[in-house]
C-alpha atoms as a PDB file:
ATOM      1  CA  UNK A   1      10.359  -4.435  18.707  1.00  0.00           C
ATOM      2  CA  UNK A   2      10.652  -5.792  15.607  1.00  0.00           C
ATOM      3  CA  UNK A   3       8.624  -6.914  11.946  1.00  0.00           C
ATOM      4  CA  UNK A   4       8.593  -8.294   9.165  1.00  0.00           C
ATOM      5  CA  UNK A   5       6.506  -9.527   5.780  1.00  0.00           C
ATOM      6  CA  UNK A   6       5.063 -12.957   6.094  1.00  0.00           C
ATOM      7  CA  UNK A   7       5.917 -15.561   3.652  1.00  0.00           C
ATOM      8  CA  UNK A   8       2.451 -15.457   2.877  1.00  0.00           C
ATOM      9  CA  UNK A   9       3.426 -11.927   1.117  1.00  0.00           C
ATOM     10  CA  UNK A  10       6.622 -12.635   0.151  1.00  0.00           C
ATOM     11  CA  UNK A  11       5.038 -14.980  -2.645  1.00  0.00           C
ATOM     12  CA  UNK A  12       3.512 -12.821  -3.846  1.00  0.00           C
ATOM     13  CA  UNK A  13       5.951 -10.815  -5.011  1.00  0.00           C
ATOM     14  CA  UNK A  14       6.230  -7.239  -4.097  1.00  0.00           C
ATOM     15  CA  UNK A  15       8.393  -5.262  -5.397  1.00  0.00           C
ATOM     16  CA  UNK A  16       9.077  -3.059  -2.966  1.00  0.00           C
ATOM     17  CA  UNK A  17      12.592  -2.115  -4.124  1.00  0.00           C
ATOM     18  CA  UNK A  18      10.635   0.103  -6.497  1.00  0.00           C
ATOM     19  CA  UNK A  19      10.446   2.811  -3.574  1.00  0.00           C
ATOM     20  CA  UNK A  20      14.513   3.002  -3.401  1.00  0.00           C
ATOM     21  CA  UNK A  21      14.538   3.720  -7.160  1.00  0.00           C
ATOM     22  CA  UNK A  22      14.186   8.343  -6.663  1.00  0.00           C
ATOM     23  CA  UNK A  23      12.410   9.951  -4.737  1.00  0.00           C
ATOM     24  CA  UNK A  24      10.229  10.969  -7.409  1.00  0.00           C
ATOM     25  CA  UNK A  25       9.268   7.222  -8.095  1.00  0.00           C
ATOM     26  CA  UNK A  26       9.079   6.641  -4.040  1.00  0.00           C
ATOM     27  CA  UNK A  27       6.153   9.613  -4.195  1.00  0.00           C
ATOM     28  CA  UNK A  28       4.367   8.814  -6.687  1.00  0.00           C
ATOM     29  CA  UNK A  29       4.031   4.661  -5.992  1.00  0.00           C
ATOM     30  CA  UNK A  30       3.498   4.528  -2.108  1.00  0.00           C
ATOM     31  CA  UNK A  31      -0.069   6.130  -2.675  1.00  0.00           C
ATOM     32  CA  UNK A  32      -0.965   3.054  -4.901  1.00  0.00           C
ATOM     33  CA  UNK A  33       1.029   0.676  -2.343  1.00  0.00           C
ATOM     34  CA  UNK A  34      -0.354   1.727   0.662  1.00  0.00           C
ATOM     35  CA  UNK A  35      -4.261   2.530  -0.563  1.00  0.00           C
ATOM     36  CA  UNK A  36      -4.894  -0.649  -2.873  1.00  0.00           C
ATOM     37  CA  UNK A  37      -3.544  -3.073  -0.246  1.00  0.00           C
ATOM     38  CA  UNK A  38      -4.650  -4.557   2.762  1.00  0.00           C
ATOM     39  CA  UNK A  39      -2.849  -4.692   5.875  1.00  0.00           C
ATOM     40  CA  UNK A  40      -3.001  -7.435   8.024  1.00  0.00           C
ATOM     41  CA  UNK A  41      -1.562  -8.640  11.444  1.00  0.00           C
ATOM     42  CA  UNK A  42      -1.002 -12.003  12.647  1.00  0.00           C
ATOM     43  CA  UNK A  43      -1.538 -12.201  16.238  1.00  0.00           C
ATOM     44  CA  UNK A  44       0.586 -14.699  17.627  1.00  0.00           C
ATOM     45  CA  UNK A  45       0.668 -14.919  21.215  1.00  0.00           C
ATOM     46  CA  UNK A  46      -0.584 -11.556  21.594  1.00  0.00           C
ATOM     47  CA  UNK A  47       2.785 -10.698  19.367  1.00  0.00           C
ATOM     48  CA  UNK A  48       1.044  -8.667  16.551  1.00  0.00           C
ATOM     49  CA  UNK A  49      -0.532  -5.927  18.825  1.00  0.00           C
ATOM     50  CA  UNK A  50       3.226  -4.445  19.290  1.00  0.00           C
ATOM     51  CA  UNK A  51       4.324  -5.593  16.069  1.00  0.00           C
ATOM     52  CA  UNK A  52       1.687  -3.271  14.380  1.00  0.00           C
ATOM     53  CA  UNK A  53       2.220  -0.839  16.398  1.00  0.00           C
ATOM     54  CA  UNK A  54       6.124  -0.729  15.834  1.00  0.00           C
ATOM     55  CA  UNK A  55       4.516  -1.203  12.182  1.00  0.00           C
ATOM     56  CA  UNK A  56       2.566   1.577  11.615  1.00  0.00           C
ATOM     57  CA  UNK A  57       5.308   3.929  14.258  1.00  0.00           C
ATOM     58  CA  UNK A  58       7.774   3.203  11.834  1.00  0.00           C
ATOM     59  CA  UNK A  59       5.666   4.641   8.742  1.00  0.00           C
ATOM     60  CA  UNK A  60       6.204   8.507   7.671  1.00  0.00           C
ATOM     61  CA  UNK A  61       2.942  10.263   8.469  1.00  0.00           C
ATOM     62  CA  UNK A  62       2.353  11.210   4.383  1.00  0.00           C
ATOM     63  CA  UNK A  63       2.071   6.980   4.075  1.00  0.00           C
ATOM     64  CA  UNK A  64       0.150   6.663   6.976  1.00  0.00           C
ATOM     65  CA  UNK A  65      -2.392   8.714   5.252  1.00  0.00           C
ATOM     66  CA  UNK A  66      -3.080   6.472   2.697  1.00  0.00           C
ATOM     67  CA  UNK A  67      -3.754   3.297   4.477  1.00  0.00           C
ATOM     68  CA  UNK A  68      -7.380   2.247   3.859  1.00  0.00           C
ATOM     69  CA  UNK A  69      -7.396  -1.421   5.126  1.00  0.00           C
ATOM     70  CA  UNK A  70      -6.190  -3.052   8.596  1.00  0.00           C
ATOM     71  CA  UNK A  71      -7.104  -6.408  10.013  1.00  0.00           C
ATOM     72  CA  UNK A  72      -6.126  -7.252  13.155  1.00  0.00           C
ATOM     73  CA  UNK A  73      -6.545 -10.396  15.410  1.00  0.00           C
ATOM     74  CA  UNK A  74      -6.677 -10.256  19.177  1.00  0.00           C
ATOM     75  CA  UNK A  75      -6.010 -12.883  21.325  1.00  0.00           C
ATOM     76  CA  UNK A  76      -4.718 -15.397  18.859  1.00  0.00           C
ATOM     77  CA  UNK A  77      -3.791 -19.209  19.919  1.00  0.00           C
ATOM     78  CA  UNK A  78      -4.363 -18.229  23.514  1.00  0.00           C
ATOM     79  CA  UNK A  79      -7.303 -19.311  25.626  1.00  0.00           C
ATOM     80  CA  UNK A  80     -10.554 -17.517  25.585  1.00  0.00           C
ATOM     81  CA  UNK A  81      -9.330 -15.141  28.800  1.00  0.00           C
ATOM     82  CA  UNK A  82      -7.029 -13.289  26.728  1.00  0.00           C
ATOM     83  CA  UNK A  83      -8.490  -9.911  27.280  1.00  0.00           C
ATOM     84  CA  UNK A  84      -5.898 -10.646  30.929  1.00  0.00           C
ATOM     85  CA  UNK A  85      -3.197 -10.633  28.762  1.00  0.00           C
ATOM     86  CA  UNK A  86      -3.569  -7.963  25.962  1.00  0.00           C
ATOM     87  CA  UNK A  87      -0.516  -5.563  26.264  1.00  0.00           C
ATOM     88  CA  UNK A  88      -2.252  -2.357  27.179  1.00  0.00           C
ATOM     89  CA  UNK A  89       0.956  -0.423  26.627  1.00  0.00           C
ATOM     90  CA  UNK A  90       1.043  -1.236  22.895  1.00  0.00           C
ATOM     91  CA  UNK A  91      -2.725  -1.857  22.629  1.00  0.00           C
ATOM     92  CA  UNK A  92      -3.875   1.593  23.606  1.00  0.00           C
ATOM     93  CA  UNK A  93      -0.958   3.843  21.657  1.00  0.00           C
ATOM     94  CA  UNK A  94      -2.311   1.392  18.337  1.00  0.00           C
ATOM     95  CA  UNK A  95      -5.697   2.561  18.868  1.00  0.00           C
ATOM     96  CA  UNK A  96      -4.731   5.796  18.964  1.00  0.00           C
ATOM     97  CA  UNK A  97      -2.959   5.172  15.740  1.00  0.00           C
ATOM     98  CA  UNK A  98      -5.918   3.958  13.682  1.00  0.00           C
ATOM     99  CA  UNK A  99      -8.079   6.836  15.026  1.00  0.00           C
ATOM    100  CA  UNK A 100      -5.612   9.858  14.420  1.00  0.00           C
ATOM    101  CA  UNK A 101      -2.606   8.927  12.396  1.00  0.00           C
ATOM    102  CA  UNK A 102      -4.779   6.367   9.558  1.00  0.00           C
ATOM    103  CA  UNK A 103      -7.012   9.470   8.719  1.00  0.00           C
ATOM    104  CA  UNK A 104      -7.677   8.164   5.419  1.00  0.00           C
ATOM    105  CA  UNK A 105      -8.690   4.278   7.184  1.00  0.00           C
ATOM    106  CA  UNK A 106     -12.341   3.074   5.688  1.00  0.00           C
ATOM    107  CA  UNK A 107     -12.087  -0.679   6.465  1.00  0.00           C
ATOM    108  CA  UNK A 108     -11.120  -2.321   9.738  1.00  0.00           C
ATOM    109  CA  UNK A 109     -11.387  -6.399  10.329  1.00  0.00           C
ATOM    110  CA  UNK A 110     -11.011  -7.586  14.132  1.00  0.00           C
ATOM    111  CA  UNK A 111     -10.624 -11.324  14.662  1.00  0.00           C
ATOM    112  CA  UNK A 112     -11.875 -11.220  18.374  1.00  0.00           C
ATOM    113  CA  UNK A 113     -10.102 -14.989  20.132  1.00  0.00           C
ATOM    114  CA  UNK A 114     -11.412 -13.624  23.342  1.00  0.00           C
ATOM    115  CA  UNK A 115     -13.989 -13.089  25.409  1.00  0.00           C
ATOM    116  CA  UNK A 116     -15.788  -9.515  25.678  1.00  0.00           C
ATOM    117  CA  UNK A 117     -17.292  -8.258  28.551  1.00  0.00           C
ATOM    118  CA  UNK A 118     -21.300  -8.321  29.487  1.00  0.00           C
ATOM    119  CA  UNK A 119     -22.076  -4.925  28.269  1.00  0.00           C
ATOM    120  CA  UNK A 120     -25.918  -5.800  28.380  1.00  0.00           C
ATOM    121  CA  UNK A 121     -25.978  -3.993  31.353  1.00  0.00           C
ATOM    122  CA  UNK A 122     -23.809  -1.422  32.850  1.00  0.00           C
ATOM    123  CA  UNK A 123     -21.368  -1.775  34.276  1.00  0.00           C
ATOM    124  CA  UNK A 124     -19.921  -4.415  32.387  1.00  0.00           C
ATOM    125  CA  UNK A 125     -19.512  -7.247  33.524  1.00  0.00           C
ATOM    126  CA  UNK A 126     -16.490  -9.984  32.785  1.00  0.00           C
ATOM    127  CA  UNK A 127     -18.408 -13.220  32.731  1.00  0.00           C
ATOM    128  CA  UNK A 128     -17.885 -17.359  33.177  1.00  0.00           C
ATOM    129  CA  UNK A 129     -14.230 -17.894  34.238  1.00  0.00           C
ATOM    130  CA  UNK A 130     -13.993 -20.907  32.408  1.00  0.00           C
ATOM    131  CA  UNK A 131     -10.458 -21.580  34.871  1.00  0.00           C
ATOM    132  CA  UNK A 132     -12.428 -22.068  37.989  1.00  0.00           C
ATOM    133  CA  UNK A 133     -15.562 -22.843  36.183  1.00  0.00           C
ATOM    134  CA  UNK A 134     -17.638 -20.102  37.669  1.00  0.00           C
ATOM    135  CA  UNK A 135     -19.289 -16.844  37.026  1.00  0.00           C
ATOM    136  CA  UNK A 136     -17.007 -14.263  37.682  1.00  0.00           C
ATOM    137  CA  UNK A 137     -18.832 -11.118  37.566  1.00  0.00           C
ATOM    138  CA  UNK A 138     -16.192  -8.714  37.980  1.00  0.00           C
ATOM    139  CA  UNK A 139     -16.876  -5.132  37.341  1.00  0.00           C
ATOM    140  CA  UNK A 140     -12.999  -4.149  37.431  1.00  0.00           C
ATOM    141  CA  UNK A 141     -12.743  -1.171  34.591  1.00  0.00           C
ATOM    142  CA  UNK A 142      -9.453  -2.028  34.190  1.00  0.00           C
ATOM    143  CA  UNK A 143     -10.551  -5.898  32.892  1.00  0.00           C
ATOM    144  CA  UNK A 144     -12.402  -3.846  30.123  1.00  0.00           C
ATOM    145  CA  UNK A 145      -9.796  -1.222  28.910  1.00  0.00           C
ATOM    146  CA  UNK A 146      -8.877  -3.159  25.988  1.00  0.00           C
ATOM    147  CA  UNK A 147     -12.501  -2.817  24.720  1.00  0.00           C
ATOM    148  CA  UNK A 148     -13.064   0.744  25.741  1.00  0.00           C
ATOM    149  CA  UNK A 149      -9.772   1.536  23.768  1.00  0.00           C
ATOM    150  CA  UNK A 150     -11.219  -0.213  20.538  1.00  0.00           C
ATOM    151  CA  UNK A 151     -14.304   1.681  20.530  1.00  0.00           C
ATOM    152  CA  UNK A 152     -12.545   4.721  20.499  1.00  0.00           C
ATOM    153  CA  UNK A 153     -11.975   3.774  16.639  1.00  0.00           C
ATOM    154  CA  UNK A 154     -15.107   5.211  14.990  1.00  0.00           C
ATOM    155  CA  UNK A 155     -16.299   6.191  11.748  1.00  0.00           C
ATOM    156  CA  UNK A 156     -15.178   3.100   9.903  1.00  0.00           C
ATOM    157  CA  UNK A 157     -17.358   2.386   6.353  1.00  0.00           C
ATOM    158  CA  UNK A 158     -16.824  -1.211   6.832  1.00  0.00           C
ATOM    159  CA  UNK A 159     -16.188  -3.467   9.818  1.00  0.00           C
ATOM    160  CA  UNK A 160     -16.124  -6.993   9.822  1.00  0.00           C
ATOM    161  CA  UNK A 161     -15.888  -8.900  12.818  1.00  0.00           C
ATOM    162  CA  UNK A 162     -14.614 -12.958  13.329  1.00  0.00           C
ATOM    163  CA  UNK A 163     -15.712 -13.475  17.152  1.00  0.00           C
ATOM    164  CA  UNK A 164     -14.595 -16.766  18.701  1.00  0.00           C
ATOM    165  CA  UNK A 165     -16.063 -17.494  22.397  1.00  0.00           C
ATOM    166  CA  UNK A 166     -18.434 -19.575  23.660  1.00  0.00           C
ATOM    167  CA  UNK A 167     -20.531 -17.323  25.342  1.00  0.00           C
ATOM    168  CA  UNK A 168     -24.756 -17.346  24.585  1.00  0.00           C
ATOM    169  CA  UNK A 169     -26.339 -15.635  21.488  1.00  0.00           C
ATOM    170  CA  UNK A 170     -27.952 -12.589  23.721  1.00  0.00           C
ATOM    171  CA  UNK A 171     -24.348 -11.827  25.083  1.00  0.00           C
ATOM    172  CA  UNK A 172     -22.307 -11.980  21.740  1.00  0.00           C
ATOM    173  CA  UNK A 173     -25.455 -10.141  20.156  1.00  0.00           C
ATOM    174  CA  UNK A 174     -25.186  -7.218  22.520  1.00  0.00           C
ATOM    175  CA  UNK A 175     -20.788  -7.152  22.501  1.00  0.00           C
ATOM    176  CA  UNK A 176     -21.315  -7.039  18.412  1.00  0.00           C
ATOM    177  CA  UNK A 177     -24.372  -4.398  18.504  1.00  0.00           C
ATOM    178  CA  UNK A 178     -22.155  -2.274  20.753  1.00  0.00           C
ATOM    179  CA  UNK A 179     -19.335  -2.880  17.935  1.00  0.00           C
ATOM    180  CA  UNK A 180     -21.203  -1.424  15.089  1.00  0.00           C
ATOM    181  CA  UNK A 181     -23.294   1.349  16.838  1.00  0.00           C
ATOM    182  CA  UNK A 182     -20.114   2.984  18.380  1.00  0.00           C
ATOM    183  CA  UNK A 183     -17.385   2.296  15.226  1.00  0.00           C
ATOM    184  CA  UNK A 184     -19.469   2.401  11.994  1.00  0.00           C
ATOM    185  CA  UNK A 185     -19.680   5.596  10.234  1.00  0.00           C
ATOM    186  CA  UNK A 186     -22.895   7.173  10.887  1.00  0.00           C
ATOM    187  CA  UNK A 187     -24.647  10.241   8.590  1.00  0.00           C
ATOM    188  CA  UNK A 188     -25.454  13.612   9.971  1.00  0.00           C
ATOM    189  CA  UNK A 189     -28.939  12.360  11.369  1.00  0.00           C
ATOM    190  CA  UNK A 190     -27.075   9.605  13.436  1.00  0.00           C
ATOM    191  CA  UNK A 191     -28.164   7.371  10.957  1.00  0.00           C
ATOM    192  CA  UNK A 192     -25.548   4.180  10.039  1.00  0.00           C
ATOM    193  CA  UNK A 193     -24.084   4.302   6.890  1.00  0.00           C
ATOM    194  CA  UNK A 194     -21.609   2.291   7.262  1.00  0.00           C
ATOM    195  CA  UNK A 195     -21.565  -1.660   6.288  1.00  0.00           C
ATOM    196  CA  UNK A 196     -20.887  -3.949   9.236  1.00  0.00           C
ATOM    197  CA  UNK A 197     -20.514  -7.969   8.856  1.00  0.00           C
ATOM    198  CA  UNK A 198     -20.034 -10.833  11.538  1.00  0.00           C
ATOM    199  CA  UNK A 199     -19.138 -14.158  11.765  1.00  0.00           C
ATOM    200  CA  UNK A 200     -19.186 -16.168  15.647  1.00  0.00           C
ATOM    201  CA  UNK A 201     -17.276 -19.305  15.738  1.00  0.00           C
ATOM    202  CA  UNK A 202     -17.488 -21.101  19.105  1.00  0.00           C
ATOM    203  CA  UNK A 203     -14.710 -23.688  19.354  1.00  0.00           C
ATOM    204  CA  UNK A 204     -16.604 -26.750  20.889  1.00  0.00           C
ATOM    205  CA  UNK A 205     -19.536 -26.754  18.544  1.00  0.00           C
ATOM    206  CA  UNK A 206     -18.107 -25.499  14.782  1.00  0.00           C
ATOM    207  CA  UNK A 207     -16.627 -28.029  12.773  1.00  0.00           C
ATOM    208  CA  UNK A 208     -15.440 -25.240  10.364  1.00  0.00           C
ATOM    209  CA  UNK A 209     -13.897 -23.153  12.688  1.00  0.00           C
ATOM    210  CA  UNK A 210      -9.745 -22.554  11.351  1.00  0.00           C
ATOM    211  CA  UNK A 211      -7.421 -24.379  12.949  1.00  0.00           C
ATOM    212  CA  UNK A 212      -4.135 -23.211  14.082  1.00  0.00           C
ATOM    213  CA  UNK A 213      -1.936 -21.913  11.326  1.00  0.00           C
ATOM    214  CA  UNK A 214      -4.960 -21.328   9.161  1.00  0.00           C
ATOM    215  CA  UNK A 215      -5.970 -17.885   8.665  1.00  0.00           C
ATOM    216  CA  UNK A 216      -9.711 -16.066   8.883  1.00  0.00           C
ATOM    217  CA  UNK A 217      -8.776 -13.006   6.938  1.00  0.00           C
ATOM    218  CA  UNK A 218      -7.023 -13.185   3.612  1.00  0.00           C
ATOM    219  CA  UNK A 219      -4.424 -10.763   3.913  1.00  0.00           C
ATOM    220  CA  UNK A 220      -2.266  -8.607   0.688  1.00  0.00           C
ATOM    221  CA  UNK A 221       0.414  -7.177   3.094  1.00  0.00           C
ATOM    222  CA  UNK A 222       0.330  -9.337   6.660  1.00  0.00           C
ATOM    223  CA  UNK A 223       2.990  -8.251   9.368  1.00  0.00           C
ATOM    224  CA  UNK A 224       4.711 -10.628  11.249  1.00  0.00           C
END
């Protein structure tokens, strides 16, 4: 598995051949580097999920500390089904990364390109198969493991959410509600104290909604 910077970073010109100066310089910088920038992931193809992974794997655990930012898309350029396709061998160790090995994590952006499941009810339920044009209400566990392993990211004081389907506003209303009630960093009483914004973009109706190549979240540091 392999990374690298985007061009999108390259421009703008960090010097990261400051940390090969001494170890004493290499110390004392990556706390600024890796707290007062934002991490981002460009999912193409379903491509980012292991490249963050290999990322973040490939980052000493006194660095990973520091991290305060991540955005992460899901189901980039591919069709709406692409929960099917989400590598769950990458996908779940990553979740386990942000959870356990980003201790110091506050902010975490998803772009969502995907359906979620019906979780109005339980248990979920998949939804319209847009492939055969049906409703396909299957109740497999396995179709929702991506999800389950998300929401095993909690405590976050900020989450912000791009969710691009085509589903109906009680459905996305209920996947987004689940979002922030499970992740968001809640106060002793159980009361939310953490902030928590959302955009929905459906593809057939918004005549703003990015086009391919052109990004939702405006990344410092984007992995490629």
């Amino acid at each position: 598995m392999t990374y690298q910077m985007s061009l999108e970073s390259r421009d703008r010109e960090l010097c990261l051949n400051l940390f090969l100066a001494n170890r004493q310089v290499y110390h004392e910088s990556r706390q600024v580097f890796y707290e007062q920038n934002r991490f981002g992931v460009s999912d193409y193809h379903l491509t980012g999920i292991p490249a963050c992974w290999a990322f973040l794997q490939d980052r000493p655990a006194g660095s990973l500390r520091y991290i305060r930012d991540v955005r992460l898309d899901i189901g980039k350029y591919l069709t709406l089904a692409a929960w099917h396709h989400i590598p769950m061998g990458f996908w779940r160790p990553l979740c386990a990364q942000l959870r356990q090995a980003l201790t110091g994590l506050r902010a975490l952006g998803l772009g969502i390109y995907t359906y979620g499941p019906d979780v109005r009810q339980d248990p979920w339920r998949t939804g319209y198969n847009s492939w055969k044009r049906t409703e396909d209400w299957n109740a497999d566990p396995a179709t929702h493991a991506w999800l389950r392993e998300l929401l095993t990211v909690t405590g976050l004081e900020t989450l912000t959410v791009v969710l691009q389907n085509c589903r109906g506003k009680a459905e996305n209303d209920a996947f987004l509600h689940l979002l922030r009630s499970t992740m968001v960093k809640r106060d002793d009483d159980g009361a939310i104290t953490g902030s928590f914004h959302s955009d929905l973009i459906c593809p057939d109706t918004d005549p703003d909604m990015p086009t391919a190549g052109e990004e939702i979240f405006f990344d410092i540091y984007r992995v490629v």
